[in-house]
Protein backbone atom coordinates (compact mmCIF):
# COMPACT_ATOMS: atom_id res chain seq x y z
CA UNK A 1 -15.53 91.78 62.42
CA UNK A 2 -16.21 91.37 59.04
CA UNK A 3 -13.73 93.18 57.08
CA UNK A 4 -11.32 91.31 59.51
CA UNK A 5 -11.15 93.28 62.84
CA UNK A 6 -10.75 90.15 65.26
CA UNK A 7 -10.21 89.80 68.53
CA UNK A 8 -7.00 88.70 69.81
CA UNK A 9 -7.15 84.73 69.72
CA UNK A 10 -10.43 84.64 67.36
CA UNK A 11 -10.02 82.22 64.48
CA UNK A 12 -11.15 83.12 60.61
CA UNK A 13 -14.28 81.22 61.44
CA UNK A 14 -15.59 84.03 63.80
CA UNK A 15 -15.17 86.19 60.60
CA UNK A 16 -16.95 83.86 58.51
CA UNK A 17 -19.75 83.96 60.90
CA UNK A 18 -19.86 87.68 60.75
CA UNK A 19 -20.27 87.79 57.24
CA UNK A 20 -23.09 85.62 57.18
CA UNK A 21 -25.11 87.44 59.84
CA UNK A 22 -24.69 90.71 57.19
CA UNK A 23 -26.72 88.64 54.62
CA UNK A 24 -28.91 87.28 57.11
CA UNK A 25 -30.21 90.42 59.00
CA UNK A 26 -30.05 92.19 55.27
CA UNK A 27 -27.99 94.95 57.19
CA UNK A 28 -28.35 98.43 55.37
CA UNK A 29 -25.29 99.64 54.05
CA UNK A 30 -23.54 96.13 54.09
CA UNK A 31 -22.81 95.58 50.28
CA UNK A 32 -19.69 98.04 50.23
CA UNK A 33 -18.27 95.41 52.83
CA UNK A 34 -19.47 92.46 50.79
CA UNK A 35 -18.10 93.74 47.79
CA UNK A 36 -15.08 94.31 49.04
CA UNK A 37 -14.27 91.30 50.37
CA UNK A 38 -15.08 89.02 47.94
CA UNK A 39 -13.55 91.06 45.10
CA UNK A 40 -10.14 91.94 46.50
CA UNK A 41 -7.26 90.74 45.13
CA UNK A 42 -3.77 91.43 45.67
CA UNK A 43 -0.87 91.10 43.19
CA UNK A 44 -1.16 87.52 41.47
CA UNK A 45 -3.92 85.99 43.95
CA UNK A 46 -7.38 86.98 45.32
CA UNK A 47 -6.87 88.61 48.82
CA UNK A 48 -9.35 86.48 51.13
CA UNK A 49 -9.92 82.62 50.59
CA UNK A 50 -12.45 81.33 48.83
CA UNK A 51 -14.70 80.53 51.58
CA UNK A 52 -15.22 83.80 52.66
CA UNK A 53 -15.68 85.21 49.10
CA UNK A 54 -17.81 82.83 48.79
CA UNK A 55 -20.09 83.56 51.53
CA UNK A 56 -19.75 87.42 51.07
CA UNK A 57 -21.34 86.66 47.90
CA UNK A 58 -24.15 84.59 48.62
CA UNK A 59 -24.88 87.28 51.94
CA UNK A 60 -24.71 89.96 48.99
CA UNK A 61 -27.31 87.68 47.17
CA UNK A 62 -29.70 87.74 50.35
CA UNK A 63 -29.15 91.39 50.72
CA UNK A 64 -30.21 91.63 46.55
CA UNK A 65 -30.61 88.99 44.21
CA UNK A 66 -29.12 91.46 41.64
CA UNK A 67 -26.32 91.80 43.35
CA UNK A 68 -24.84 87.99 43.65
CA UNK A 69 -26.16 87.93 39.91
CA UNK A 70 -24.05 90.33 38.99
CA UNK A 71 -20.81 88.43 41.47
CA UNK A 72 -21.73 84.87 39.62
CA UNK A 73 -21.80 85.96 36.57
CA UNK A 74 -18.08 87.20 36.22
């Protein structure tokens, strides 16, 4: 659900919520997802909205503080 595989009629917000349960059960393998999602851009423009980059990197923070270090810092 996280990397955006909804079902039919779910809103963004289910997504959202996804996200946040990776950083909140510190789920093992999770950062490659993270990562992903809040670093992906397309041509001119970042590929997810802000509010989900922004909670991929804070779930990436409770996963390893080194990690949303490294995400804030750039």
């Amino acid at each position: 659900m996280a990397e955006g595989d909804l079902p039919k009629g779910a809103t963004q917000y289910l997504r959202l919520k996804a996200i946040e349960a990776l950083g909140r059960l510190r789920t093992p393998g999770a950062e490659g997802v993270l990562r992903k999602i809040a670093e992906a851009r397309k041509t001119f423009r970042w590929a997810n909205p802000s509010e989900l980059r922004l909670v991929a990197a804070q779930a990436m923070d409770k996963l390893d503080s080194s990690l949303g270090e490294d995400f804030y810092a750039e």
